[in-house]
PDB file of N, CA and C in Angstrom:
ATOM      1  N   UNK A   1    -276.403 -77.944 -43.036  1.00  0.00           N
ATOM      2  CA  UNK A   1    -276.038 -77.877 -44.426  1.00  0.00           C
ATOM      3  C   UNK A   1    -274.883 -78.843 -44.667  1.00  0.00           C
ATOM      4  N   UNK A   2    -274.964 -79.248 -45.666  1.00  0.00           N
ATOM      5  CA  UNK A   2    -273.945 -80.391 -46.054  1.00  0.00           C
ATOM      6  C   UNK A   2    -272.638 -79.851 -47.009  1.00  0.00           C
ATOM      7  N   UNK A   3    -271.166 -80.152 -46.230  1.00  0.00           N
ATOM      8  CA  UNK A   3    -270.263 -79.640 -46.672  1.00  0.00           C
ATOM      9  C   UNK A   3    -270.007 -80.307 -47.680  1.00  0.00           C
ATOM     10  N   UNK A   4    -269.912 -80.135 -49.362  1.00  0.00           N
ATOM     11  CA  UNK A   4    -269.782 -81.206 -50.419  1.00  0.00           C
ATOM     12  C   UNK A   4    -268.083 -80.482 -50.300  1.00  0.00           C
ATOM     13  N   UNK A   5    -267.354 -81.827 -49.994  1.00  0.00           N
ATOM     14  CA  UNK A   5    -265.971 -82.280 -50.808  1.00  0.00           C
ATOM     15  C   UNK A   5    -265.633 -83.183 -52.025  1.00  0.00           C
ATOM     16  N   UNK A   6    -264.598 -82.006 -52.280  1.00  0.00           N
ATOM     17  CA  UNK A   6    -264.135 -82.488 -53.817  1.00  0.00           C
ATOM     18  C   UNK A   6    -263.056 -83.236 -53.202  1.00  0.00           C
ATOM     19  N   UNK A   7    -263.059 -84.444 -54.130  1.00  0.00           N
ATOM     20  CA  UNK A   7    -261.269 -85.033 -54.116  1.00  0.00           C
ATOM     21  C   UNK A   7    -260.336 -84.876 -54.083  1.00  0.00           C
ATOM     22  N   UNK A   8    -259.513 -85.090 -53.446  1.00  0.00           N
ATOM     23  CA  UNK A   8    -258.047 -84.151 -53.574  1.00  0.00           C
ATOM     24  C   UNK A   8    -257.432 -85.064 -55.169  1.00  0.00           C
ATOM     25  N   UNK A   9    -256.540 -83.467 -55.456  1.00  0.00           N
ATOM     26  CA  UNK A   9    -255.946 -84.288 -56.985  1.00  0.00           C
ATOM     27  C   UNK A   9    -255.397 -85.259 -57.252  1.00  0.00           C
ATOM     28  N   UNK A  10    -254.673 -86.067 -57.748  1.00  0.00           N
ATOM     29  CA  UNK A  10    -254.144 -87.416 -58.141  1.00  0.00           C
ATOM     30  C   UNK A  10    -253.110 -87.047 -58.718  1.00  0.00           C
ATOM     31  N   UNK A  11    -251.771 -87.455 -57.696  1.00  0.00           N
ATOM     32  CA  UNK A  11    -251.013 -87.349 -58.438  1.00  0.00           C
ATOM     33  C   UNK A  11    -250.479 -88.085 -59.550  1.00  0.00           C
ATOM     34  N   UNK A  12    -250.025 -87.722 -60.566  1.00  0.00           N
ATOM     35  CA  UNK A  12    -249.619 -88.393 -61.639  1.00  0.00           C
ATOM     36  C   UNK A  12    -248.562 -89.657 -61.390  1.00  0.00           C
ATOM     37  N   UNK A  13    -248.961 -90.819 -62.136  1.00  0.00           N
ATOM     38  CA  UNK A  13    -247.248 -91.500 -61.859  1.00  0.00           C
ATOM     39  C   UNK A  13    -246.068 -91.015 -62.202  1.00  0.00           C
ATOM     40  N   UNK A  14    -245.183 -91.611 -61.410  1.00  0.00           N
ATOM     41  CA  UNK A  14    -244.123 -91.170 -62.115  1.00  0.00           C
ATOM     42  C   UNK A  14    -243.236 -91.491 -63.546  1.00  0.00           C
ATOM     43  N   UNK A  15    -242.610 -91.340 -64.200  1.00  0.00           N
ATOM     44  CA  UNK A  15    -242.322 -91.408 -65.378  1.00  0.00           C
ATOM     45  C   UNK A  15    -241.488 -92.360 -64.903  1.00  0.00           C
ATOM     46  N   UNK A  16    -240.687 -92.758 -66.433  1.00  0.00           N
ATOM     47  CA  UNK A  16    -239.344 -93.784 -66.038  1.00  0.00           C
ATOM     48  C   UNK A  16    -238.275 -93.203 -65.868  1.00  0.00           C
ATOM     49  N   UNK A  17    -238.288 -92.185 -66.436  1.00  0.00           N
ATOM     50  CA  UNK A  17    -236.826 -91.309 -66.163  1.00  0.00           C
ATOM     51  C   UNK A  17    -236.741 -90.805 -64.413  1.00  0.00           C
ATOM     52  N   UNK A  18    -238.048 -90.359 -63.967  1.00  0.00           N
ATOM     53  CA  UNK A  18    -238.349 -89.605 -62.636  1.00  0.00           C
ATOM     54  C   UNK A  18    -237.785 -91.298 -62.115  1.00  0.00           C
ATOM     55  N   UNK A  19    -238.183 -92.394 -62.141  1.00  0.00           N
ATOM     56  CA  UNK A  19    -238.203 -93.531 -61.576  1.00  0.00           C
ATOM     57  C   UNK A  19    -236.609 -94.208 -61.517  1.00  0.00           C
ATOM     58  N   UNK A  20    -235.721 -94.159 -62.574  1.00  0.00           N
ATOM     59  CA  UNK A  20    -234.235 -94.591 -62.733  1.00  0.00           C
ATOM     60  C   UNK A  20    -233.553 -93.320 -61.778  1.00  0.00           C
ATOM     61  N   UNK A  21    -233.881 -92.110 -62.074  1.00  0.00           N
ATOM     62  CA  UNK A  21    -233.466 -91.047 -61.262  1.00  0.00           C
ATOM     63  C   UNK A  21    -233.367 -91.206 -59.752  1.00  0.00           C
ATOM     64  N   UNK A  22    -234.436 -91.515 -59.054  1.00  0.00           N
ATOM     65  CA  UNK A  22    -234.920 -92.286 -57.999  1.00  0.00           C
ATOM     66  C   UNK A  22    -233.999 -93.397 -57.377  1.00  0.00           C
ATOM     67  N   UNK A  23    -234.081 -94.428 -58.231  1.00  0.00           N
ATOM     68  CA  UNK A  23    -233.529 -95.372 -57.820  1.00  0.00           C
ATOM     69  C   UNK A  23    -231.922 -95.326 -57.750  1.00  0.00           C
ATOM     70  N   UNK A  24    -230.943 -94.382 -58.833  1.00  0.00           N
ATOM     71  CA  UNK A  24    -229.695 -94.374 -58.957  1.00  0.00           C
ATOM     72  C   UNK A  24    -229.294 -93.731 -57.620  1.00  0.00           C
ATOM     73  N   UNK A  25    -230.693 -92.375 -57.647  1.00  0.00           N
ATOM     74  CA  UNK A  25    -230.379 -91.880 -56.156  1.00  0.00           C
ATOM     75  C   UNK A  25    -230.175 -92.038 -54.896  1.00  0.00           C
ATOM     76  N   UNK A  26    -230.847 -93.718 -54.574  1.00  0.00           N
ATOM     77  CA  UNK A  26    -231.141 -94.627 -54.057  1.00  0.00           C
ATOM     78  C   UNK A  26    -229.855 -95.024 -53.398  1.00  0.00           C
ATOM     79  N   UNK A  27    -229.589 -96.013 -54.728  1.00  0.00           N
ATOM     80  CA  UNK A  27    -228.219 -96.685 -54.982  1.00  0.00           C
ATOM     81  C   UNK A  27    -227.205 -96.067 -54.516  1.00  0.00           C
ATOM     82  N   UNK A  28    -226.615 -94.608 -54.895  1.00  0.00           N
ATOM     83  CA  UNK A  28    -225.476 -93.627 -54.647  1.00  0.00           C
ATOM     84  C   UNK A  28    -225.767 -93.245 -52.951  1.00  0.00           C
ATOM     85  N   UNK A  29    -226.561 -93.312 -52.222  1.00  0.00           N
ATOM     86  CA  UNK A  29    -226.636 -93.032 -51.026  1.00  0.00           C
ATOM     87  C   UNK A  29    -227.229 -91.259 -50.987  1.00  0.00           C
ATOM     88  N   UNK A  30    -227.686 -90.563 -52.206  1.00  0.00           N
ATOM     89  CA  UNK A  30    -228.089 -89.611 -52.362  1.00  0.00           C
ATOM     90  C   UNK A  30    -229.636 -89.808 -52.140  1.00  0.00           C
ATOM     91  N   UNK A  31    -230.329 -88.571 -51.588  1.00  0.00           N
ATOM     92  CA  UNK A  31    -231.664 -88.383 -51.400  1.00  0.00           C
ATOM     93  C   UNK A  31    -232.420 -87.421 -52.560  1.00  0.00           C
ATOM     94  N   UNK A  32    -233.082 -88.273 -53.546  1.00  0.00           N
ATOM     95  CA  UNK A  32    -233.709 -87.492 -54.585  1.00  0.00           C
ATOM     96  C   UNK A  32    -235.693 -87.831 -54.398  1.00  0.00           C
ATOM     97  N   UNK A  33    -236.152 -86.626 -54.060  1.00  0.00           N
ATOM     98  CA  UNK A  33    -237.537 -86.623 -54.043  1.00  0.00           C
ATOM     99  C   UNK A  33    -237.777 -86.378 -55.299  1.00  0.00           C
ATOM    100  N   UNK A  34    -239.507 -86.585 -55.893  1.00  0.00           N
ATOM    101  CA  UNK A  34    -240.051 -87.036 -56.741  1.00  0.00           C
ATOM    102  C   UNK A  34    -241.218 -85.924 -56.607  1.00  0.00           C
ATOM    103  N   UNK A  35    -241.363 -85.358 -55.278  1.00  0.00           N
ATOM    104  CA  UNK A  35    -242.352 -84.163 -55.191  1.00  0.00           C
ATOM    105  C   UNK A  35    -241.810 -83.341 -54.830  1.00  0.00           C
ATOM    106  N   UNK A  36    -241.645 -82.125 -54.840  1.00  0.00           N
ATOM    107  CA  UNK A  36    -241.030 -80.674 -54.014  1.00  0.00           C
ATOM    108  C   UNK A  36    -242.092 -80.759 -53.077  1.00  0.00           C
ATOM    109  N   UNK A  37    -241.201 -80.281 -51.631  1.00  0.00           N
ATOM    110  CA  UNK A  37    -242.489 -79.911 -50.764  1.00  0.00           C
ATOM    111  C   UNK A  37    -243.093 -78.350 -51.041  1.00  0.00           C
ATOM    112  N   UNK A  38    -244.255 -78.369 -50.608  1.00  0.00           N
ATOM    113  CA  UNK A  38    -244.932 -76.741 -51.022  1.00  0.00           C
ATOM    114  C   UNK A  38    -244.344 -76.239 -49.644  1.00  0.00           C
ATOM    115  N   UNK A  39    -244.234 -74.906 -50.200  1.00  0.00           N
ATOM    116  CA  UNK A  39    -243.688 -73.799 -49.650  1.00  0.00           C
ATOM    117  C   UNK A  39    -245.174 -73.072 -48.759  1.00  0.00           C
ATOM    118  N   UNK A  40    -245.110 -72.952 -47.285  1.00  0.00           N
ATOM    119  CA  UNK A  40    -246.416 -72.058 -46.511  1.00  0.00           C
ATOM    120  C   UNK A  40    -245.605 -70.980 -46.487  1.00  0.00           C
ATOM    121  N   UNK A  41    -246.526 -69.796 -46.789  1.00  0.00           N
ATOM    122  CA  UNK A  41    -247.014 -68.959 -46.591  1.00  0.00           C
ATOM    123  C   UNK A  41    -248.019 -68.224 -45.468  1.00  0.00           C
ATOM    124  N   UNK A  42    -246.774 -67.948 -44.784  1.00  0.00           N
ATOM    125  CA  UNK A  42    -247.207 -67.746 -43.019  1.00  0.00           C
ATOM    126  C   UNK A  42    -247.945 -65.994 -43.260  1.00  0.00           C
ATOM    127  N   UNK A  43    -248.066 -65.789 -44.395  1.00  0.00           N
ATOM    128  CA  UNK A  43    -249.264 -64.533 -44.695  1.00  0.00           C
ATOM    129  C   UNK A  43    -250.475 -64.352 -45.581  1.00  0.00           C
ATOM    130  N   UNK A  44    -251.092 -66.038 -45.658  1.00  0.00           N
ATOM    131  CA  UNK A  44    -251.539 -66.251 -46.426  1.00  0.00           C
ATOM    132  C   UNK A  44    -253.101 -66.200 -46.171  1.00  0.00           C
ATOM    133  N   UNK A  45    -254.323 -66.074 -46.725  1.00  0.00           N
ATOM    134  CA  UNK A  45    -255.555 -65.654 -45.808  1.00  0.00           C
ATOM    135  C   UNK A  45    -255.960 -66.958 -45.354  1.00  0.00           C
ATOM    136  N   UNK A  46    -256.603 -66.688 -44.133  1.00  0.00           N
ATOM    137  CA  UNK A  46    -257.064 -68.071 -43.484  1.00  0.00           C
ATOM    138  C   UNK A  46    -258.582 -68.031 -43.436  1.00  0.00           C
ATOM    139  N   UNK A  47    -258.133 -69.287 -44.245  1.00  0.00           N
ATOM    140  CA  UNK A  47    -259.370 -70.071 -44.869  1.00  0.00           C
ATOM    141  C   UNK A  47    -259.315 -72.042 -44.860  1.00  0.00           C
ATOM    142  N   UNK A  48    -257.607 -71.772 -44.015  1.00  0.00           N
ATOM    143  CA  UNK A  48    -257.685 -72.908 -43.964  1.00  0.00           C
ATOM    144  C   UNK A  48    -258.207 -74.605 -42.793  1.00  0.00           C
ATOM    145  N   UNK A  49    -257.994 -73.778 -42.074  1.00  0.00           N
ATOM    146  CA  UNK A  49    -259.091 -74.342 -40.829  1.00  0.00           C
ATOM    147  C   UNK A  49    -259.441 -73.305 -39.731  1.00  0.00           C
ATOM    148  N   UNK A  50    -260.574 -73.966 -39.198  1.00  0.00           N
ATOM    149  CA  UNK A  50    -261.167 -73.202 -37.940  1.00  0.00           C
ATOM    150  C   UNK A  50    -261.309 -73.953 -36.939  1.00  0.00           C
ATOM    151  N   UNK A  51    -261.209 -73.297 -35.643  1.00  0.00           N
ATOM    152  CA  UNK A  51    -260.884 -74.248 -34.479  1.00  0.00           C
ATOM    153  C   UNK A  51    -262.321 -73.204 -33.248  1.00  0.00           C
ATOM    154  N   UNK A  52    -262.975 -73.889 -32.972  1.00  0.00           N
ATOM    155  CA  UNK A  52    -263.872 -73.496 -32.107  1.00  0.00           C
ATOM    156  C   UNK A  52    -263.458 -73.441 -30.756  1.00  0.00           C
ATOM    157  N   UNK A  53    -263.105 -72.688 -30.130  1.00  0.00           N
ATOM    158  CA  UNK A  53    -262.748 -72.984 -28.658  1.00  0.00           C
ATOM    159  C   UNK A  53    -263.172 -72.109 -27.579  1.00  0.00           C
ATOM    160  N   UNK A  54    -263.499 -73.016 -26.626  1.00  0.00           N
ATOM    161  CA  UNK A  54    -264.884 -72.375 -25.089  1.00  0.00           C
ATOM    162  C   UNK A  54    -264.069 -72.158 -24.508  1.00  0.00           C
ATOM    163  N   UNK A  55    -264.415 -71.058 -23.765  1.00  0.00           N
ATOM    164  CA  UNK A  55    -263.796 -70.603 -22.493  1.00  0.00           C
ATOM    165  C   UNK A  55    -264.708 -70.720 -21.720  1.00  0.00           C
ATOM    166  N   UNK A  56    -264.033 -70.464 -20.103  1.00  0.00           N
ATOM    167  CA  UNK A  56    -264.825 -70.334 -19.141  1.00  0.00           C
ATOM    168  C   UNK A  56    -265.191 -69.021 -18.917  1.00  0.00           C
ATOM    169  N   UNK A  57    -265.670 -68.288 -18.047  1.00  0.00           N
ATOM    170  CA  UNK A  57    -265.684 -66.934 -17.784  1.00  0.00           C
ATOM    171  C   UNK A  57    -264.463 -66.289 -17.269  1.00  0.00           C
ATOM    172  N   UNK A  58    -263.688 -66.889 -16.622  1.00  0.00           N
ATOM    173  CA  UNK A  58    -262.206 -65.941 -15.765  1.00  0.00           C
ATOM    174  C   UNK A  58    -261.255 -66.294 -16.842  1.00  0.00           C
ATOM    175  N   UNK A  59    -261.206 -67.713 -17.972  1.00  0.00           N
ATOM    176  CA  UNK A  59    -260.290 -67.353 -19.357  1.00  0.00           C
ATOM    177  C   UNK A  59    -260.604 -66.083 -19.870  1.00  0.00           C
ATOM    178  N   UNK A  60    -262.189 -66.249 -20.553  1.00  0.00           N
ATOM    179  CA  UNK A  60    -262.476 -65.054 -21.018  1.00  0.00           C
ATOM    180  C   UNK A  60    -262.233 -63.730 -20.628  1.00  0.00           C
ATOM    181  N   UNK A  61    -262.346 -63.497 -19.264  1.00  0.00           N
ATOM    182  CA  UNK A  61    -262.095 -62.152 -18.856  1.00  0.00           C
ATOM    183  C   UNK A  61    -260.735 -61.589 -18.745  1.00  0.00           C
ATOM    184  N   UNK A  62    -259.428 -62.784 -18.622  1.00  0.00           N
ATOM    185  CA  UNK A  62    -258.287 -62.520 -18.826  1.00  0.00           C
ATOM    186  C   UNK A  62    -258.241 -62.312 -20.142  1.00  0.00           C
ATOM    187  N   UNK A  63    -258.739 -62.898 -21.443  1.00  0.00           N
ATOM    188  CA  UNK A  63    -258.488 -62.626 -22.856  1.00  0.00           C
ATOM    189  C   UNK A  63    -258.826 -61.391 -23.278  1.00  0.00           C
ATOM    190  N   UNK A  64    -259.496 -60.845 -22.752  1.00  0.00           N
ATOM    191  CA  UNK A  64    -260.477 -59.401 -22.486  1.00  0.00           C
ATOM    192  C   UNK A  64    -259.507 -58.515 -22.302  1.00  0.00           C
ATOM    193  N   UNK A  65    -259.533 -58.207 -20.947  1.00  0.00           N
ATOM    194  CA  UNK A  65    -258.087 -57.563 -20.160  1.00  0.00           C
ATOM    195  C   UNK A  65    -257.065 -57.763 -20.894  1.00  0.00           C
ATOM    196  N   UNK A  66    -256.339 -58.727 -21.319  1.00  0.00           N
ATOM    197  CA  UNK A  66    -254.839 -58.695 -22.350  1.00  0.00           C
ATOM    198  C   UNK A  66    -254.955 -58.434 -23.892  1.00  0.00           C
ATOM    199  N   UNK A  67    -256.183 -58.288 -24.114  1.00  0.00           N
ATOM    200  CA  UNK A  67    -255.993 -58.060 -25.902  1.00  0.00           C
ATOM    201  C   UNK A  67    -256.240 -56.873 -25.559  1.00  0.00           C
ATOM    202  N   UNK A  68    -257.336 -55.596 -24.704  1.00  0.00           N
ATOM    203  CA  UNK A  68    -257.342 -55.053 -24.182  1.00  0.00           C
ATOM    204  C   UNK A  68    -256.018 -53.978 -24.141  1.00  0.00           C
ATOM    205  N   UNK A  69    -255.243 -54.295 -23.131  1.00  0.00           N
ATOM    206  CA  UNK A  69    -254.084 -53.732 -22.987  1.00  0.00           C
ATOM    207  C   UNK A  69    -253.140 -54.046 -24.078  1.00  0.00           C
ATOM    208  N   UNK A  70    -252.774 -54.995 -24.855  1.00  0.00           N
ATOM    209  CA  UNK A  70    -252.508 -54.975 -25.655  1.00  0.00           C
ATOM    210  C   UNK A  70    -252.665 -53.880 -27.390  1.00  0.00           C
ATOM    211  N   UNK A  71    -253.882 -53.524 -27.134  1.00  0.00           N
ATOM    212  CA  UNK A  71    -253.976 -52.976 -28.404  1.00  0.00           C
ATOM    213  C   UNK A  71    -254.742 -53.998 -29.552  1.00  0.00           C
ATOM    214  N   UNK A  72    -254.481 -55.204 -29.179  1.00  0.00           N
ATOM    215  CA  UNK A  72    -254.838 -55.825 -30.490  1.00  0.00           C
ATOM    216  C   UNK A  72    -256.491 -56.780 -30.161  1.00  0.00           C
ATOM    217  N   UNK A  73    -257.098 -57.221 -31.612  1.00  0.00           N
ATOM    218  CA  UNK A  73    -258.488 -57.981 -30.936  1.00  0.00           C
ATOM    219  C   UNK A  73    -258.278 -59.326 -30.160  1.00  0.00           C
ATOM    220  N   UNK A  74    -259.221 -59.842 -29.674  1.00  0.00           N
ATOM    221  CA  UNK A  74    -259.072 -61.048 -29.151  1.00  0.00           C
ATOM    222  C   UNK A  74    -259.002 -62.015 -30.053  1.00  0.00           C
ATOM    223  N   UNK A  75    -258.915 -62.587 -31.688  1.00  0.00           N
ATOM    224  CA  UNK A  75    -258.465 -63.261 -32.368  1.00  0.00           C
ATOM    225  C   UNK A  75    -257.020 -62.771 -32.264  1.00  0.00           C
ATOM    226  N   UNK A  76    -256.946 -61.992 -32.673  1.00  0.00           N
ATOM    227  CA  UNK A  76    -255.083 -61.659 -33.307  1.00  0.00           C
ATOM    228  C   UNK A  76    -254.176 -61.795 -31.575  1.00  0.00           C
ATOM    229  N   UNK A  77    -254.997 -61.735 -30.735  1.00  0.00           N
ATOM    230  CA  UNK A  77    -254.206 -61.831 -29.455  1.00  0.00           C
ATOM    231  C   UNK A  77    -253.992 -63.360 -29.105  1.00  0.00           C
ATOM    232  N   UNK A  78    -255.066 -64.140 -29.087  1.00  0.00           N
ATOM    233  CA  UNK A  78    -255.012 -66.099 -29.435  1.00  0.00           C
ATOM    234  C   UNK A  78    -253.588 -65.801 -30.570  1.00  0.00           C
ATOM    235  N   UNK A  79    -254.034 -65.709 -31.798  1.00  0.00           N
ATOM    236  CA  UNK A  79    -252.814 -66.155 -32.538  1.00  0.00           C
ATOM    237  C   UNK A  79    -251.039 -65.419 -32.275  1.00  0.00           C
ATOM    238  N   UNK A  80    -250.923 -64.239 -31.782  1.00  0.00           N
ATOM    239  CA  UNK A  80    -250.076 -63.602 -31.361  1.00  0.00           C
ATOM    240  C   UNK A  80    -249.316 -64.589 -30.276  1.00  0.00           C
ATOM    241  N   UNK A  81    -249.921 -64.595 -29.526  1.00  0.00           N
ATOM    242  CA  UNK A  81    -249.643 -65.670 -28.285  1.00  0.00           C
ATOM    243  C   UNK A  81    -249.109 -66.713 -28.557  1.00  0.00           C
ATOM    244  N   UNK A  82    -250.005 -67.707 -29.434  1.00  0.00           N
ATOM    245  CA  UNK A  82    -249.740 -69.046 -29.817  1.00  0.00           C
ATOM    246  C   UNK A  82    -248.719 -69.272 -30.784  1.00  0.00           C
ATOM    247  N   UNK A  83    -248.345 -68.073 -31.801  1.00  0.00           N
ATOM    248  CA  UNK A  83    -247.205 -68.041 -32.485  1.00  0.00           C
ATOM    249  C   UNK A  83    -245.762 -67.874 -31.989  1.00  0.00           C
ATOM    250  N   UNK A  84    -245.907 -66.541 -31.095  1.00  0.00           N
ATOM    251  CA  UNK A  84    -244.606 -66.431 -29.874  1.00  0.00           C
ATOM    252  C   UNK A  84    -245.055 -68.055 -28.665  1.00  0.00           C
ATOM    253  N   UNK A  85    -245.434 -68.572 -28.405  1.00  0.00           N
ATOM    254  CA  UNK A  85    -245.634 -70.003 -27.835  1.00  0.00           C
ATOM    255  C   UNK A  85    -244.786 -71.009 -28.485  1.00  0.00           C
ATOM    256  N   UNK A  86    -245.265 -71.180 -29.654  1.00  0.00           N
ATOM    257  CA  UNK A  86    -244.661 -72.134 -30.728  1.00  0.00           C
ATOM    258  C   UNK A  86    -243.436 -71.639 -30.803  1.00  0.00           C
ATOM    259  N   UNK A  87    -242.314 -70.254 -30.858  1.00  0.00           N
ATOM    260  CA  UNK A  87    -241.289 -70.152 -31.497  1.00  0.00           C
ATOM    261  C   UNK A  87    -240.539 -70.151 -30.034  1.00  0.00           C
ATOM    262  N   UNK A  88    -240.621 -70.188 -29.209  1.00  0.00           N
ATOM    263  CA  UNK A  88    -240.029 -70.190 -27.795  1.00  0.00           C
ATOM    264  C   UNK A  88    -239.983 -71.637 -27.586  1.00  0.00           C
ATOM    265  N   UNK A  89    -240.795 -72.558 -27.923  1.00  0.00           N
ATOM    266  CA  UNK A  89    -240.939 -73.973 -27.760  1.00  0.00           C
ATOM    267  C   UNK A  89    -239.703 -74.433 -28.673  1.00  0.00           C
ATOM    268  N   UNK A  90    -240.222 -73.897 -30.007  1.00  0.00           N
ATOM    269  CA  UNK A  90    -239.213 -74.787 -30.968  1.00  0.00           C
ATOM    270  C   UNK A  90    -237.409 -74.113 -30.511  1.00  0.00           C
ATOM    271  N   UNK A  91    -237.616 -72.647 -30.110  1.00  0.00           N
ATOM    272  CA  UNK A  91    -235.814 -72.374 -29.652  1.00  0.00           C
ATOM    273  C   UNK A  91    -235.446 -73.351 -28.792  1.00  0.00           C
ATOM    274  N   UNK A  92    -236.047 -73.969 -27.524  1.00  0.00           N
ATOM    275  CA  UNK A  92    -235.600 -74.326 -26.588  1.00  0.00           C
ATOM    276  C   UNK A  92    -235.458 -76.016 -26.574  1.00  0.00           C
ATOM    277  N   UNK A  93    -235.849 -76.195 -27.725  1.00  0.00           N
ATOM    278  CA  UNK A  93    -236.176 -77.889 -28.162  1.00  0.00           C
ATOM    279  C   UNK A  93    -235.077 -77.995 -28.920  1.00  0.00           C
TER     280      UNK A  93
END
């Protein structure tokens, strides 16, 4: 089946005022953006990508055994993991 994508939106130019704003900001050694960055929402439903990933049989059977003892499924145990992964990485960096 064929995934039809839409375009992503276009952003508008910027005005002249957004543009002198910019540039004075420039000039003064001040940092003035022109977009806000968006704010994630680390509880937000995921829908936003999917990642397919194979195991072998002795991964699998450890993922088994630890979501297992854990309490939780073998999705929420991948992301559990990989989230405490990521925040132990970024403390120590």
């Amino acid at each position: 089946m064929v995934k039809r994508r839409e375009p992503k939106a276009i952003t508008p130019e910027p005005l002249a005022e957004q543009m002198e704003a910019f540039v004075s900001g420039a000039e003064d050694g001040q940092l003035v953006t022109l977009i806000d960055t968006p704010v994630i929402n680390k509880n937000a439903i995921r829908d936003y990508k999917a990642i397919r990933v194979p195991f072998n049989e002795y991964e699998y059977q450890q993922l088994e055994i630890a979501s297992q003892l854990s309490g939780r499924t073998k999705l929420n145990f991948i992301r559990y993991a990989m989230l405490q992964l990521a925040k132990q990485i970024q403390e120590d960096g």
